[in-house]
Protein backbone atom coordinates (compact mmCIF):
# COMPACT_ATOMS: atom_id res chain seq x y z
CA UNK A 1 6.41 -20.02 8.46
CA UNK A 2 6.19 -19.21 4.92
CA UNK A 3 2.58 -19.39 4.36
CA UNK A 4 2.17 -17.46 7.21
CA UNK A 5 3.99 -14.91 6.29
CA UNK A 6 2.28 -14.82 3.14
CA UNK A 7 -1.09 -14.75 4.90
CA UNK A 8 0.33 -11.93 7.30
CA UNK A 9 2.57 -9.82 5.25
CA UNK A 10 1.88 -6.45 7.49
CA UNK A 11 3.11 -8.66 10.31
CA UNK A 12 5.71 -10.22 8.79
CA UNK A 13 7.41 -6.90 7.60
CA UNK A 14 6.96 -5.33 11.04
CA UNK A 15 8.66 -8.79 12.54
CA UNK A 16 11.67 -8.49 10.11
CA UNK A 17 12.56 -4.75 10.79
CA UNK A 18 12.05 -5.26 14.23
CA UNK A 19 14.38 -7.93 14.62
CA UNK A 20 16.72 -6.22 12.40
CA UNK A 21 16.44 -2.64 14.34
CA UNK A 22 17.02 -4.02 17.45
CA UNK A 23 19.81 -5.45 16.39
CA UNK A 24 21.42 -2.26 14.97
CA UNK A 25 20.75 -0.43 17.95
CA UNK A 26 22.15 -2.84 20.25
CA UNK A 27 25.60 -2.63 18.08
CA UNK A 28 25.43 0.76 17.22
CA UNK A 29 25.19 1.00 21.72
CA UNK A 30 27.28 -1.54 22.65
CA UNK A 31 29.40 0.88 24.48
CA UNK A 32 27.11 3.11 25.63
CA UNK A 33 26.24 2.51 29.46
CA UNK A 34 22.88 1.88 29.76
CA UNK A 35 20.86 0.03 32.44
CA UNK A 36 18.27 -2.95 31.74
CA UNK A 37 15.60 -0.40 32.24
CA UNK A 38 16.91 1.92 29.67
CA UNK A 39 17.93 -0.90 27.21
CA UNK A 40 13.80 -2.40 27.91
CA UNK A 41 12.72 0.86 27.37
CA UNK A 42 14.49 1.60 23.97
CA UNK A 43 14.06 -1.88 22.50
CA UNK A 44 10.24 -1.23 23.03
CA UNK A 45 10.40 2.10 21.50
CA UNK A 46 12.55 0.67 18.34
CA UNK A 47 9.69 -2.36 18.22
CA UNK A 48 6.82 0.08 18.06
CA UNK A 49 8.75 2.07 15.42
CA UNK A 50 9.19 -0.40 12.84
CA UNK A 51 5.48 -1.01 13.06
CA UNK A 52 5.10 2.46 12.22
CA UNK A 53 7.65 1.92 9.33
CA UNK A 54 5.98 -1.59 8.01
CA UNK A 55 2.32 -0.11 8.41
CA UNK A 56 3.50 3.15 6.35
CA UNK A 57 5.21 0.35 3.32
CA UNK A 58 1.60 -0.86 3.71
CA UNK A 59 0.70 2.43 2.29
CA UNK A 60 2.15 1.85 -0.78
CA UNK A 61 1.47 -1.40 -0.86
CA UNK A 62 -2.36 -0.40 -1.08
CA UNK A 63 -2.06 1.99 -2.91
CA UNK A 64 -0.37 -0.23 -5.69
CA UNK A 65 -3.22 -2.86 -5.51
CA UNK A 66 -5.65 0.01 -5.37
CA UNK A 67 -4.06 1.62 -8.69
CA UNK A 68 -3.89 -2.46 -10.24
CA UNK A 69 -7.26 -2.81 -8.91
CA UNK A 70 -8.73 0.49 -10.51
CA UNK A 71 -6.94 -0.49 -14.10
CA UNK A 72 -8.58 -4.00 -14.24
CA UNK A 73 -11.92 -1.99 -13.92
CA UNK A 74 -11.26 0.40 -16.41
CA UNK A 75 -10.43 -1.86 -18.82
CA UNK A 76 -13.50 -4.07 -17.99
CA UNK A 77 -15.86 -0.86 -18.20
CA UNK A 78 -14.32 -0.01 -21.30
CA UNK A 79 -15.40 -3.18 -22.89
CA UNK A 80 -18.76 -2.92 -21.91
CA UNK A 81 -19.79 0.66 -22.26
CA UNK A 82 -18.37 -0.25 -25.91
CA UNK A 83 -21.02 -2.31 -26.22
CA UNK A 84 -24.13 -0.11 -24.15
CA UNK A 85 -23.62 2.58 -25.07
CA UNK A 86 -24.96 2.43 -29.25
CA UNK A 87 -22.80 5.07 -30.35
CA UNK A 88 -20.43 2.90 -32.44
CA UNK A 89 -20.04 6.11 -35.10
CA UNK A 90 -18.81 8.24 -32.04
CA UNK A 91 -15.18 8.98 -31.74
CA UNK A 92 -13.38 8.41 -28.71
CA UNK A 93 -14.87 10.86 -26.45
CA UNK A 94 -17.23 12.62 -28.19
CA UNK A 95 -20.12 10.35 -26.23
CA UNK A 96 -18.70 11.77 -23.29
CA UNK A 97 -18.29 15.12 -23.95
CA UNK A 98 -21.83 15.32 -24.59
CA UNK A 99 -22.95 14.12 -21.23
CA UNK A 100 -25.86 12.86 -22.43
CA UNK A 101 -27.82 16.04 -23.49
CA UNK A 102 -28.33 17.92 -26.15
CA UNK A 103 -26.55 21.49 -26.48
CA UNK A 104 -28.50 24.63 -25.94
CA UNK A 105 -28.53 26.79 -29.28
């Protein structure tokens, strides 16, 4: 169950708040008279809604990796344009705030 939900986490989350939605809702309208269709009916809607929920958490989830992702590069890039780019006198961004040409006079 465990590797699974490591290998699914998207699905996993969206199983979890499910579970634990439909639970709220049937306390929080344990009094409330409702038929089977109605009760059918609002469990589906409070499924589909937590996989709204988990799949926005995904969001951020992504976007974290994304950001980890992009630093990992950065840092990688850095080390080798260091050692491309033959301007070892340069000082931190003058290389690049010369673009590569020469200025106009």
């Amino acid at each position: 169950m465990r590797a699974w939900a490591e290998a699914h986490p998207n699905l996993a989350t969206w199983a979890v708040l499910a579970v634990g939605m439909v639970a709220v809702l049937a306390w929080s309208a344990r009094e409330v008279a409702l038929g089977p269709a109605q009760w059918w009916w609002l469990g589906v809607a409070t499924v589909l809604l937590a996989g709204l929920c988990a799949w926005i958490i995904s969001w951020e989830a992504d976007a974290q990796d994304d950001a980890q992702d992009d630093a990992q590069d950065d840092a990688q890039d850095d080390t080798e344009v260091g050692d491309e780019t033959g301007d070892e006198g340069a000082e931190d961004g003058e290389a690049a705030d010369r673009g590569g040409e020469e200025p106009v006079a």
